[in-house]
N, C-alpha and C. Protein backbone atom coordinates (compact mmCIF):
# COMPACT_ATOMS: atom_id res chain seq x y z
N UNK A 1 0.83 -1.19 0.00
CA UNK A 1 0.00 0.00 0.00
C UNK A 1 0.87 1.25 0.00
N UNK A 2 1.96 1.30 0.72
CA UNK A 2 2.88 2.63 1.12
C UNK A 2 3.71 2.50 -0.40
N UNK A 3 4.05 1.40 -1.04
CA UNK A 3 4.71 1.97 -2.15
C UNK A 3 3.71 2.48 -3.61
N UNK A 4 2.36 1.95 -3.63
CA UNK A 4 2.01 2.24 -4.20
C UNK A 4 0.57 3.42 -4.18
N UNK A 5 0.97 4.47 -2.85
CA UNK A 5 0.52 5.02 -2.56
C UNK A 5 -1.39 4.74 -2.44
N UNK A 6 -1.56 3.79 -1.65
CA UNK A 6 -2.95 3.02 -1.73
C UNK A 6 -3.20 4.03 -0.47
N UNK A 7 -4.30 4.67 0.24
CA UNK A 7 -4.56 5.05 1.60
C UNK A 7 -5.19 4.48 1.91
N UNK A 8 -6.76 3.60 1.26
CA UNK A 8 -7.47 2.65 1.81
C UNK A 8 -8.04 1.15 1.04
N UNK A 9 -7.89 0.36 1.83
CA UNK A 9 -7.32 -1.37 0.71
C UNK A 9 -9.14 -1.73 1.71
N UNK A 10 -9.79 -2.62 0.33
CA UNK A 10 -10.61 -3.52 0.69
C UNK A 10 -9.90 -4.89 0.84
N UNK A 11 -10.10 -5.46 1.93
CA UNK A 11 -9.49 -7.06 2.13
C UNK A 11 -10.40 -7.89 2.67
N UNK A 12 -10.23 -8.99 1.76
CA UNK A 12 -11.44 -10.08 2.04
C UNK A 12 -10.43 -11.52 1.98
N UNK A 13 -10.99 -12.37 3.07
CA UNK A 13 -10.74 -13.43 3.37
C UNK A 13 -9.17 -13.48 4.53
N UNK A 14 -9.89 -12.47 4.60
CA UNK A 14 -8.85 -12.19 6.06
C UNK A 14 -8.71 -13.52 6.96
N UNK A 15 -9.94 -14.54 7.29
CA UNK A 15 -9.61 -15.16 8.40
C UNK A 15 -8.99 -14.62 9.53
N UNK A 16 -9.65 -13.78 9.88
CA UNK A 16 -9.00 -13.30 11.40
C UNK A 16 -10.85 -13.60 12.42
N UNK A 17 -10.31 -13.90 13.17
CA UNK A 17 -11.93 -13.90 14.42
C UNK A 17 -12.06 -12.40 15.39
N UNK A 18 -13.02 -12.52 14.97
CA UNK A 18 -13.57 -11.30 16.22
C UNK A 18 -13.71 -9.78 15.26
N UNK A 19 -14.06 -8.87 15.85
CA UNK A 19 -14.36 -7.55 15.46
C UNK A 19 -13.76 -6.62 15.94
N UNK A 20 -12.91 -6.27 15.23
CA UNK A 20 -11.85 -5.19 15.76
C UNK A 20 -11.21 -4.16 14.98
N UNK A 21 -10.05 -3.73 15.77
CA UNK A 21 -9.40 -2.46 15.09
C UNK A 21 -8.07 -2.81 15.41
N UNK A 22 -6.83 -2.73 14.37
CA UNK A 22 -5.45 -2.84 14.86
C UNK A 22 -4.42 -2.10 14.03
N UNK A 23 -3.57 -1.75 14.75
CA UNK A 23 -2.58 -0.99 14.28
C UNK A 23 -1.69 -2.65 12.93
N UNK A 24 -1.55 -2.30 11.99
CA UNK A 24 -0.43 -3.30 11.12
C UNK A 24 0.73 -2.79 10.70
N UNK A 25 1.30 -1.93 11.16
CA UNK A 25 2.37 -1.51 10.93
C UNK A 25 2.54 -0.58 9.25
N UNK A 26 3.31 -0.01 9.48
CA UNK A 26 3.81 1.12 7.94
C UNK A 26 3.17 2.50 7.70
N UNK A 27 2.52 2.52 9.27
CA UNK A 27 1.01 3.69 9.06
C UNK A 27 -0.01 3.19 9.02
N UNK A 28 -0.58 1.94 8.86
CA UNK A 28 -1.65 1.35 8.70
C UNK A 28 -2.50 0.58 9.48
N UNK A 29 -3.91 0.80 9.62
CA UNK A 29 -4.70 0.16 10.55
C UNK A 29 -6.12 -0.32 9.47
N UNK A 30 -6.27 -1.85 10.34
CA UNK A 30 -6.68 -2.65 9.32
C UNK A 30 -8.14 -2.69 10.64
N UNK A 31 -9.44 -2.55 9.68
CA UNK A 31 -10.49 -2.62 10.47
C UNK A 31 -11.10 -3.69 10.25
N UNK A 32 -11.56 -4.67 10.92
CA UNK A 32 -11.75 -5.83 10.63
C UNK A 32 -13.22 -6.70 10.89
N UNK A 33 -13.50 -7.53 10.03
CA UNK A 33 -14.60 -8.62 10.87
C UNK A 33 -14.57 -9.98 10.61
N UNK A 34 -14.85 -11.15 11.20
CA UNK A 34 -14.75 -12.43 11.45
C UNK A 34 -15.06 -13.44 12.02
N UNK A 35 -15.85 -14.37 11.79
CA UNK A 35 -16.33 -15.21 12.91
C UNK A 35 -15.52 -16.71 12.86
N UNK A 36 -14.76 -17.10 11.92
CA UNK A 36 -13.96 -18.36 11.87
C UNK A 36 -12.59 -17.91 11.60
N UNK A 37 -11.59 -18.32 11.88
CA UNK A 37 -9.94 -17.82 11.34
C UNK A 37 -9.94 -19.21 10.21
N UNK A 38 -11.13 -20.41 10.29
CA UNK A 38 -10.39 -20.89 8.47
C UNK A 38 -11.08 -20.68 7.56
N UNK A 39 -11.85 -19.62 7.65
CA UNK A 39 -12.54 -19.08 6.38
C UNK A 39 -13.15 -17.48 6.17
N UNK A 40 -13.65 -16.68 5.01
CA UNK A 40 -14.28 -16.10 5.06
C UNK A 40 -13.49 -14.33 5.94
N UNK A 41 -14.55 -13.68 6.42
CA UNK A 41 -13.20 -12.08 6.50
C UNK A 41 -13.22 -11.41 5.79
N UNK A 42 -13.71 -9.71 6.42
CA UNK A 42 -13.54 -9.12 5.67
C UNK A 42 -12.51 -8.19 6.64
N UNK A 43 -12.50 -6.75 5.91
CA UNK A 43 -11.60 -5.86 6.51
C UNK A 43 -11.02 -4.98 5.30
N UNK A 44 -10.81 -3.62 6.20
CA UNK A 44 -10.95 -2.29 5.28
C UNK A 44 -9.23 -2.05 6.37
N UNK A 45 -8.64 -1.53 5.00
CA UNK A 45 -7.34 -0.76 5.87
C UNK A 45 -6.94 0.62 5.40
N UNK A 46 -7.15 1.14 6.66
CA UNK A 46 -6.31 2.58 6.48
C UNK A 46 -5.41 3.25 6.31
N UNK A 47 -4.51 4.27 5.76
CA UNK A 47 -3.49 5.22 6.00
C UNK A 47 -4.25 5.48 7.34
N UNK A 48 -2.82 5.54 8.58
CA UNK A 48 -3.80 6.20 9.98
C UNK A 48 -3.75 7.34 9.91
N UNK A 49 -2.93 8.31 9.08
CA UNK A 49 -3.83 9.89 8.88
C UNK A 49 -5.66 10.15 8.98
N UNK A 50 -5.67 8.59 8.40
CA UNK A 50 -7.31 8.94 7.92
C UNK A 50 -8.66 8.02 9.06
N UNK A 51 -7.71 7.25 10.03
CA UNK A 51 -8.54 7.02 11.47
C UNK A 51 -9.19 8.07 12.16
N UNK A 52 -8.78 8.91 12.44
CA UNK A 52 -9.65 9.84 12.54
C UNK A 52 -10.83 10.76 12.03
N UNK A 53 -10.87 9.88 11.01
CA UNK A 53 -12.11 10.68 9.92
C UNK A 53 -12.99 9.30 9.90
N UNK A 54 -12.71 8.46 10.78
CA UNK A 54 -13.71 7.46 10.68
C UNK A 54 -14.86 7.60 11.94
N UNK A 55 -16.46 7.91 11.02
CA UNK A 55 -17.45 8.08 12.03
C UNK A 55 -18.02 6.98 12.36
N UNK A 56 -18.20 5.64 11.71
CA UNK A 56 -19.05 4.47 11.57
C UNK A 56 -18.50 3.75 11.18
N UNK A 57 -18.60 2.60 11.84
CA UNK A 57 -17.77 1.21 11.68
C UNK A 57 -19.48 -0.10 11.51
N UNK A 58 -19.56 -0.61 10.06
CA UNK A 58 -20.68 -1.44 10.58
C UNK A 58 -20.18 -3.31 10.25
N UNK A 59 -20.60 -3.60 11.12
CA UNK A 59 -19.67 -5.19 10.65
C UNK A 59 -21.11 -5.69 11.03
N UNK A 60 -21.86 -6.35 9.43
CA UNK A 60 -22.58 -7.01 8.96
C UNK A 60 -22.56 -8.85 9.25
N UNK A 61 -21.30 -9.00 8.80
CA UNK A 61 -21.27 -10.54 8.67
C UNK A 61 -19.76 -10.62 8.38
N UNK A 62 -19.26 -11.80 8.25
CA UNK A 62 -17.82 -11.84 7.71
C UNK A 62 -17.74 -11.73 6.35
N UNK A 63 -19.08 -11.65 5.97
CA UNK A 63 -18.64 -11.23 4.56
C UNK A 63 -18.92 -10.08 3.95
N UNK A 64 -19.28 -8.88 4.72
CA UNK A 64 -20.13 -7.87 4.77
C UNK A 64 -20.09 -6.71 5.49
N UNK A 65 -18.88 -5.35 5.02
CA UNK A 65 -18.69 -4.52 6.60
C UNK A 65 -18.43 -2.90 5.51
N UNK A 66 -18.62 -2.10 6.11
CA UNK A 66 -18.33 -0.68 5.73
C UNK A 66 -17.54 0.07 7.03
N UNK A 67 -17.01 0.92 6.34
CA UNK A 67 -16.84 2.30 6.87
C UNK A 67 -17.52 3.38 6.61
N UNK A 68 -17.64 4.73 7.50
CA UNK A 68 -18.22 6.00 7.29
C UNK A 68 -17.31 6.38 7.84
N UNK A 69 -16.36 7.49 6.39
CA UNK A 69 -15.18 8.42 7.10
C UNK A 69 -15.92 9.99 6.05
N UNK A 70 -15.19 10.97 7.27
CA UNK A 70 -15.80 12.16 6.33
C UNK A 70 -14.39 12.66 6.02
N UNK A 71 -14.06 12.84 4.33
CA UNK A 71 -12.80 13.50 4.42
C UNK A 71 -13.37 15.14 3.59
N UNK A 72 -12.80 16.01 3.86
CA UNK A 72 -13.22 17.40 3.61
C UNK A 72 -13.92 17.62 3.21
N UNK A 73 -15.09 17.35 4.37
CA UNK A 73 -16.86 17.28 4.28
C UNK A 73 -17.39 16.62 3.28
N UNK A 74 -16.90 15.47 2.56
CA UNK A 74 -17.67 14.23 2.03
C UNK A 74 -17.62 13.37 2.72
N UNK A 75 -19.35 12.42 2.86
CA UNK A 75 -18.96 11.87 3.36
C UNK A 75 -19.23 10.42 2.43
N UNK A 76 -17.89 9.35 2.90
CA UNK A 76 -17.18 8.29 2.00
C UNK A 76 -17.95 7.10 2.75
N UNK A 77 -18.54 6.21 2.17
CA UNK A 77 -18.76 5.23 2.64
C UNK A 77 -18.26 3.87 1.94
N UNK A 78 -16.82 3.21 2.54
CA UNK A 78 -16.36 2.24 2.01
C UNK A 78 -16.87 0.94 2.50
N UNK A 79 -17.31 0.33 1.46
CA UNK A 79 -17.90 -1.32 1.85
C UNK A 79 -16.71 -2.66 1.09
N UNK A 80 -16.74 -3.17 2.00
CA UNK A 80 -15.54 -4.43 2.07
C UNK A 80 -16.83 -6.23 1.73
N UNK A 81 -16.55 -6.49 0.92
CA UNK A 81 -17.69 -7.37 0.75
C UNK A 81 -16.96 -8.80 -0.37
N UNK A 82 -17.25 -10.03 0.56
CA UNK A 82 -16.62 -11.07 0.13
C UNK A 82 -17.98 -12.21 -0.18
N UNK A 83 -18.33 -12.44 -1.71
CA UNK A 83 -19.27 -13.14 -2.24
C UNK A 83 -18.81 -14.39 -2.15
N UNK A 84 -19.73 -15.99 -1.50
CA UNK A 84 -19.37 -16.78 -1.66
C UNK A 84 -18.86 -17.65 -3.02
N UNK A 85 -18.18 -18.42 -3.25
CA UNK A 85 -17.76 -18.75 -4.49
C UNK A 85 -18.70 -19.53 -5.10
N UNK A 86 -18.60 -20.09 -6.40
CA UNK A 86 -19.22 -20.61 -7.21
C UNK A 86 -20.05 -22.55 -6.29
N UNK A 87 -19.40 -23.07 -6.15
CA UNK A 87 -20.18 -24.03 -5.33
C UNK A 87 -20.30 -24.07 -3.70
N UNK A 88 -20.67 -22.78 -3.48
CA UNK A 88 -21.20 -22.77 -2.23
C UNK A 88 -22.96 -22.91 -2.55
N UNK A 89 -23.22 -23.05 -1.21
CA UNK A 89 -25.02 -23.16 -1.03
C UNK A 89 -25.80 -22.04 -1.29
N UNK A 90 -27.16 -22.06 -2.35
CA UNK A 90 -27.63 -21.24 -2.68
C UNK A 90 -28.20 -19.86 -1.85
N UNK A 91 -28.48 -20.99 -0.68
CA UNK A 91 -28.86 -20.02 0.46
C UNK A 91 -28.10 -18.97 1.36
N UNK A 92 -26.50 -19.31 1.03
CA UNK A 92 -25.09 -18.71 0.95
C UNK A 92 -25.21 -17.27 0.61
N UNK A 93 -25.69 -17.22 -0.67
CA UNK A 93 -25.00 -16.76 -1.53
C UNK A 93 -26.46 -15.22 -1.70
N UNK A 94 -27.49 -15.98 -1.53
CA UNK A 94 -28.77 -15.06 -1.14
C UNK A 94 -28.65 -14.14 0.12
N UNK A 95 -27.93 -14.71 1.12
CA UNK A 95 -27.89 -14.34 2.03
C UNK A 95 -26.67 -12.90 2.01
N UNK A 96 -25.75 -13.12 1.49
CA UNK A 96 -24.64 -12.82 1.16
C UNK A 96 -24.85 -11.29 0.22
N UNK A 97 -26.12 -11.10 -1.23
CA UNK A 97 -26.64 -10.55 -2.08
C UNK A 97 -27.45 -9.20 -1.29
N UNK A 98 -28.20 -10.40 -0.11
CA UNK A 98 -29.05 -9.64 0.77
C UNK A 98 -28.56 -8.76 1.98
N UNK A 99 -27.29 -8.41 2.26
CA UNK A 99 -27.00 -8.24 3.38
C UNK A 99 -26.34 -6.86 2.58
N UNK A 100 -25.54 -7.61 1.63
CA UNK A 100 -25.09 -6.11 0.42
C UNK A 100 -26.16 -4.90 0.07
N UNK A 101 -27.29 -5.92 0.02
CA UNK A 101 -28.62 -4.61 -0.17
C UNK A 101 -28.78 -4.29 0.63
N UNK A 102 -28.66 -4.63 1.68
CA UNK A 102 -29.25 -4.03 2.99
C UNK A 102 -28.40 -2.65 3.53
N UNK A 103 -27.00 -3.19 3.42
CA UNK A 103 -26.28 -2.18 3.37
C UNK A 103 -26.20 -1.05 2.62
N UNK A 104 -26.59 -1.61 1.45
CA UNK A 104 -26.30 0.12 0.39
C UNK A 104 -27.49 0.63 0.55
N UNK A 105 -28.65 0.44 0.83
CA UNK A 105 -30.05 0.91 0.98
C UNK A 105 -29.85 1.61 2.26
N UNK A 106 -28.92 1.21 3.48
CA UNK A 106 -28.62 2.25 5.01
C UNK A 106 -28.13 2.84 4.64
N UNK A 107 -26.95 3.14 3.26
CA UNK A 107 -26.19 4.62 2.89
C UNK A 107 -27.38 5.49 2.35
N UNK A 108 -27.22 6.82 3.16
CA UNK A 108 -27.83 8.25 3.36
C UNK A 108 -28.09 8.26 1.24
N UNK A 109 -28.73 8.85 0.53
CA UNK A 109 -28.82 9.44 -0.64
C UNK A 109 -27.78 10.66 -0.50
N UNK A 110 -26.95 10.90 -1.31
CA UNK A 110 -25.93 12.00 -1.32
C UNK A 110 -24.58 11.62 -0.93
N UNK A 111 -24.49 10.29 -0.23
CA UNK A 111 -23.39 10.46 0.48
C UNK A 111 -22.57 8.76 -0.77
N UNK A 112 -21.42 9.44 -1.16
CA UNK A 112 -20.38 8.32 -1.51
C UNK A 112 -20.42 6.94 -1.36
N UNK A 113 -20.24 6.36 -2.04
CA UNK A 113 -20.05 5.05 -2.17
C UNK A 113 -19.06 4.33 -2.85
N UNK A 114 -18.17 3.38 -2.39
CA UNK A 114 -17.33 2.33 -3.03
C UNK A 114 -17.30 1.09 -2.43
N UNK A 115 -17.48 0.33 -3.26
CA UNK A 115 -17.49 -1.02 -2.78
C UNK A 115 -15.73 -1.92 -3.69
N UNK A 116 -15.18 -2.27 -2.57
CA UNK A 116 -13.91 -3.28 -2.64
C UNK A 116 -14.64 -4.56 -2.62
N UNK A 117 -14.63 -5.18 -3.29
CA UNK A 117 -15.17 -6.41 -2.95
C UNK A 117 -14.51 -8.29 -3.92
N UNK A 118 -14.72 -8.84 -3.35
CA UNK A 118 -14.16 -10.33 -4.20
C UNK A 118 -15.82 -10.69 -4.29
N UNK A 119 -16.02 -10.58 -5.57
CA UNK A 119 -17.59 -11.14 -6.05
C UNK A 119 -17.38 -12.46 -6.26
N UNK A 120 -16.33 -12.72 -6.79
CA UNK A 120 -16.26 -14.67 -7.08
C UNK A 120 -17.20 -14.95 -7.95
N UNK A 121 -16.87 -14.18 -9.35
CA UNK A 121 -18.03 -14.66 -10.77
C UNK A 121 -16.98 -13.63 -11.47
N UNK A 122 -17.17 -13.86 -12.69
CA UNK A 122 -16.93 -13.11 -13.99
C UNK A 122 -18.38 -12.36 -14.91
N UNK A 123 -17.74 -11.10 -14.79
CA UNK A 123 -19.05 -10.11 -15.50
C UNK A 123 -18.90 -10.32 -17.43
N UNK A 124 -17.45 -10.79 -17.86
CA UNK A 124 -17.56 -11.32 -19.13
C UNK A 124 -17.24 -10.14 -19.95
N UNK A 125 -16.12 -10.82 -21.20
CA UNK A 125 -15.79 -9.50 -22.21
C UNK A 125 -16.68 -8.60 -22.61
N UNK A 126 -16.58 -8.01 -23.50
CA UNK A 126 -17.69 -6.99 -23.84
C UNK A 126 -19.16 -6.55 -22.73
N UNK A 127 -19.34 -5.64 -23.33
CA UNK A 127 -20.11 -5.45 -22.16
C UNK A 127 -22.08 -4.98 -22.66
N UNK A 128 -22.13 -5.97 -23.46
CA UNK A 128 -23.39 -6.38 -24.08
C UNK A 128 -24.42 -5.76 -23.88
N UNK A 129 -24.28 -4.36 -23.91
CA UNK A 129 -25.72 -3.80 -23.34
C UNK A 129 -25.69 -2.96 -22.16
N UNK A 130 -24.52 -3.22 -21.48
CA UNK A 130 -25.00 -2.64 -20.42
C UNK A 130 -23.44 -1.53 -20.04
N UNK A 131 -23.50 -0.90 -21.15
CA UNK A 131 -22.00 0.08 -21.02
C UNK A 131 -22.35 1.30 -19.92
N UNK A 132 -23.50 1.30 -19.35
CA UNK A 132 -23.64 2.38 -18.83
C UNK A 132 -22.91 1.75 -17.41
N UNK A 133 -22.90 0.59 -17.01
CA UNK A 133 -21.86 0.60 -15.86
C UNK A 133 -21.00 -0.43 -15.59
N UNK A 134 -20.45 -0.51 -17.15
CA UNK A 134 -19.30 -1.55 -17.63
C UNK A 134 -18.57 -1.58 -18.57
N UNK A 135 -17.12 -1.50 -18.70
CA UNK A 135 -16.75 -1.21 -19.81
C UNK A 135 -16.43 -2.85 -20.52
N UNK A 136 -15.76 -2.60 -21.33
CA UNK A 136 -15.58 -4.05 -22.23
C UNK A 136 -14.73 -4.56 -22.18
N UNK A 137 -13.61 -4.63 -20.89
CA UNK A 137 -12.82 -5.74 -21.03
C UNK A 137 -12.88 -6.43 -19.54
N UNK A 138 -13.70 -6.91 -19.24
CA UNK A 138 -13.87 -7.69 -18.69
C UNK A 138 -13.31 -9.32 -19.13
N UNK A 139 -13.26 -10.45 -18.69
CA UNK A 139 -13.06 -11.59 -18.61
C UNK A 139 -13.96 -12.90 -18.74
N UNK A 140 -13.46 -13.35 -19.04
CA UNK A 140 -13.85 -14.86 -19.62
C UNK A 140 -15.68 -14.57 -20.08
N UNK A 141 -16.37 -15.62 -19.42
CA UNK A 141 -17.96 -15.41 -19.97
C UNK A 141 -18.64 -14.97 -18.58
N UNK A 142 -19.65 -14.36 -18.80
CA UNK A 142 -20.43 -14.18 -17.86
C UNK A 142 -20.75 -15.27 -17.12
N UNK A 143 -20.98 -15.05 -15.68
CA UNK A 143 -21.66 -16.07 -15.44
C UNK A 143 -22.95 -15.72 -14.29
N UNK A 144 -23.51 -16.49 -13.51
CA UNK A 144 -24.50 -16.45 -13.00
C UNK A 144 -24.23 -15.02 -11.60
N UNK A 145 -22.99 -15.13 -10.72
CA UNK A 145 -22.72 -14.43 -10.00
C UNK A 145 -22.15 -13.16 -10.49
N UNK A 146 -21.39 -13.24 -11.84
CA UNK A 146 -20.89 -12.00 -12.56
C UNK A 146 -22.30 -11.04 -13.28
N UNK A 147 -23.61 -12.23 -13.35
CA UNK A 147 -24.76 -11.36 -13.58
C UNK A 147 -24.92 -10.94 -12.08
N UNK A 148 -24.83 -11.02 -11.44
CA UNK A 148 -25.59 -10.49 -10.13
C UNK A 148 -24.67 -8.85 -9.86
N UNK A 149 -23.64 -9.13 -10.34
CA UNK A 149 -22.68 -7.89 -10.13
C UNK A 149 -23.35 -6.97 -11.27
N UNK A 150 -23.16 -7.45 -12.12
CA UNK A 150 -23.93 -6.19 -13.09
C UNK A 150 -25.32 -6.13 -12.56
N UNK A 151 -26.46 -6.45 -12.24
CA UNK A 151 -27.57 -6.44 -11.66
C UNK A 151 -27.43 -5.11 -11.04
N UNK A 152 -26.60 -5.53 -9.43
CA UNK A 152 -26.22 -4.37 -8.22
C UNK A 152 -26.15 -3.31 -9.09
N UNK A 153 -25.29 -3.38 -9.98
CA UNK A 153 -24.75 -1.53 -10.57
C UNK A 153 -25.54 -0.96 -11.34
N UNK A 154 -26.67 -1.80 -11.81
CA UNK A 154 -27.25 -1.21 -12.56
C UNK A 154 -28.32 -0.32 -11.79
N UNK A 155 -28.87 -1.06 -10.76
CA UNK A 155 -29.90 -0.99 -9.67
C UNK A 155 -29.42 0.06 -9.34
N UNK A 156 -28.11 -0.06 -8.78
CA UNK A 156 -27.21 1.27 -7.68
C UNK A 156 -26.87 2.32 -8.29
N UNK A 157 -27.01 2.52 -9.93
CA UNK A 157 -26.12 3.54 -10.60
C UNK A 157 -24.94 3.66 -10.01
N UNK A 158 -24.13 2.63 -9.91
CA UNK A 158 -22.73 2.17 -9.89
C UNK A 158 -21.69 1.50 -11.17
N UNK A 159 -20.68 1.30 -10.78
CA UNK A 159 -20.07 0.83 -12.34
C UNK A 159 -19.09 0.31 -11.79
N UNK A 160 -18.85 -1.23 -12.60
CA UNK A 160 -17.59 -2.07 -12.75
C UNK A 160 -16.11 -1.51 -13.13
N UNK A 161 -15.87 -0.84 -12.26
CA UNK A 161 -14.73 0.12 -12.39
C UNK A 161 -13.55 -1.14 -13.03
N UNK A 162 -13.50 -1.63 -12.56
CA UNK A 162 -12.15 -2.87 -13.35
C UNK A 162 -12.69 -2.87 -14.85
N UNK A 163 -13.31 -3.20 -15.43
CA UNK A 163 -13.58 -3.54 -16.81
C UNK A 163 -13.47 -2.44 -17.67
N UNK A 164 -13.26 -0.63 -17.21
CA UNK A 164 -13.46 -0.20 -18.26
C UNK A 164 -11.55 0.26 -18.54
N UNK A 165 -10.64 -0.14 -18.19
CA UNK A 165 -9.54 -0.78 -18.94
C UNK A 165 -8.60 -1.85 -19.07
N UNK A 166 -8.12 -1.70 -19.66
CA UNK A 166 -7.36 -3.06 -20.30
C UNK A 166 -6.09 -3.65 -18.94
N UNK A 167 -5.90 -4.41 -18.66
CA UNK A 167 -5.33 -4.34 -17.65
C UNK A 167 -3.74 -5.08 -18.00
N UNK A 168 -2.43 -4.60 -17.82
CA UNK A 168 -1.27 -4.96 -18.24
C UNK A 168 -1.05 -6.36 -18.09
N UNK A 169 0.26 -6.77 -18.69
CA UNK A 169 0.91 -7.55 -17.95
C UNK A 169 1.15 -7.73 -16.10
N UNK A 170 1.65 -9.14 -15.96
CA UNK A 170 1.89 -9.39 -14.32
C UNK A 170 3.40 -8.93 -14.21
C-alpha cells in the first residue's frame, strides 16, 4: 500500500476472528470482521492519517462490513464485501446478495459510495448492453454471479470500475 501510494485497501478473506481495530504496521490500521480464522473475513485498511475521519464502523457478517469516514466534508462510505464462491449453497450466496442490499439501501442518498469487494463470478468480455456501468474488457464469460454484479450496478447507478480498462501484464 505505502509503495504504491494506496490510503485505503478492501481485504477479504482475512480469516481473522472477532471484530476489531489494529494498528499493522507502515502507518496502517486494518479494520476488521470475522467469525472463523479458516474461512471467510472481511476488513478495510487505512493510512492512519485517515482514522480519525472514521465516524461508523458497521460489521454485517464476515462477509459484509463498511466504513463512514468524512474526508473534507464528504462523506465516503467504504464497503468491504466477500461473495461466496461458485459451489457454495444457494442459500449462501442469497444471504450474502441480501446483506449487500441491505447495506447500500442504510447509505444516506448523497453520500459516496465504493465497494472493494471479491464477487467470485466473472461479469464477461464486452459489455453487451450494459455500457452504462461496464466497460468491455472484462473476462472470460459471464456467469451467473458475474450477472448479479452487473444487476447491483445497474440498480445502484454504480459501475464495474475494473472492466473499463485493459489491464497490463503481471
Amino acid at each position: 500500500m505505502e509503495r504504491r501510494k494506496v490510503d485505503i485497501l478492501c481485504v477479504q478473506e482475512t480469516r481473522w476472528k472477532g471484530s476489531k481495530a489494529r494498528s499493522i504496521g507502515a502507518g496502517f490500521k486494518l479494520f476488521y470482521y470475522g467469525v472463523d480464522s479458516k474461512r471467510n473475513g472481511v476488513g478495510v485498511v487505512l493510512k492512519e492519517e485517515f482514522v480519525r475521519n472514521v465516524l461508523e464502523v458497521k460489521r454485517v457478517s464476515d462477509r459484509v462490513m463498511s466504513l463512514k469516514l468524512e474526508i473534507e466534508r464528504v462523506m465516503l462510505n467504504v464497503v468491504s464485501g466477500y461473495a461466496p464462491q461458485v459451489g457454495c449453497e444457494l442459500e449462501e450466496k442469497e444471504r450474502f446478495w441480501s446483506e449487500l442490499d441491505e447495506m447500500m439501501e442504510s447509505i444516506p442518498t448523497g453520500e459516496r459510495v465504493v465497494i472493494g469487494a471479491d464477487f467470485n463470478g466473472h461479469v464477461g468480455e464486452g459489455n453487451r448492453g450494459d455500457e452504462e456501468v461496464m466497460g468491455k474488457f472484462g473476462v472470460k464469460e459471464r456467469n451467473q454471479e458475474g450477472q448479479m454484479v452487473v444487476d447491483i450496478a445497474n440498480r445502484m447507478d454504480m459501475a464495474v470500475v475494473n472492466t473499463f480498462s485493459e489491464k497490463g501484464g503481471a
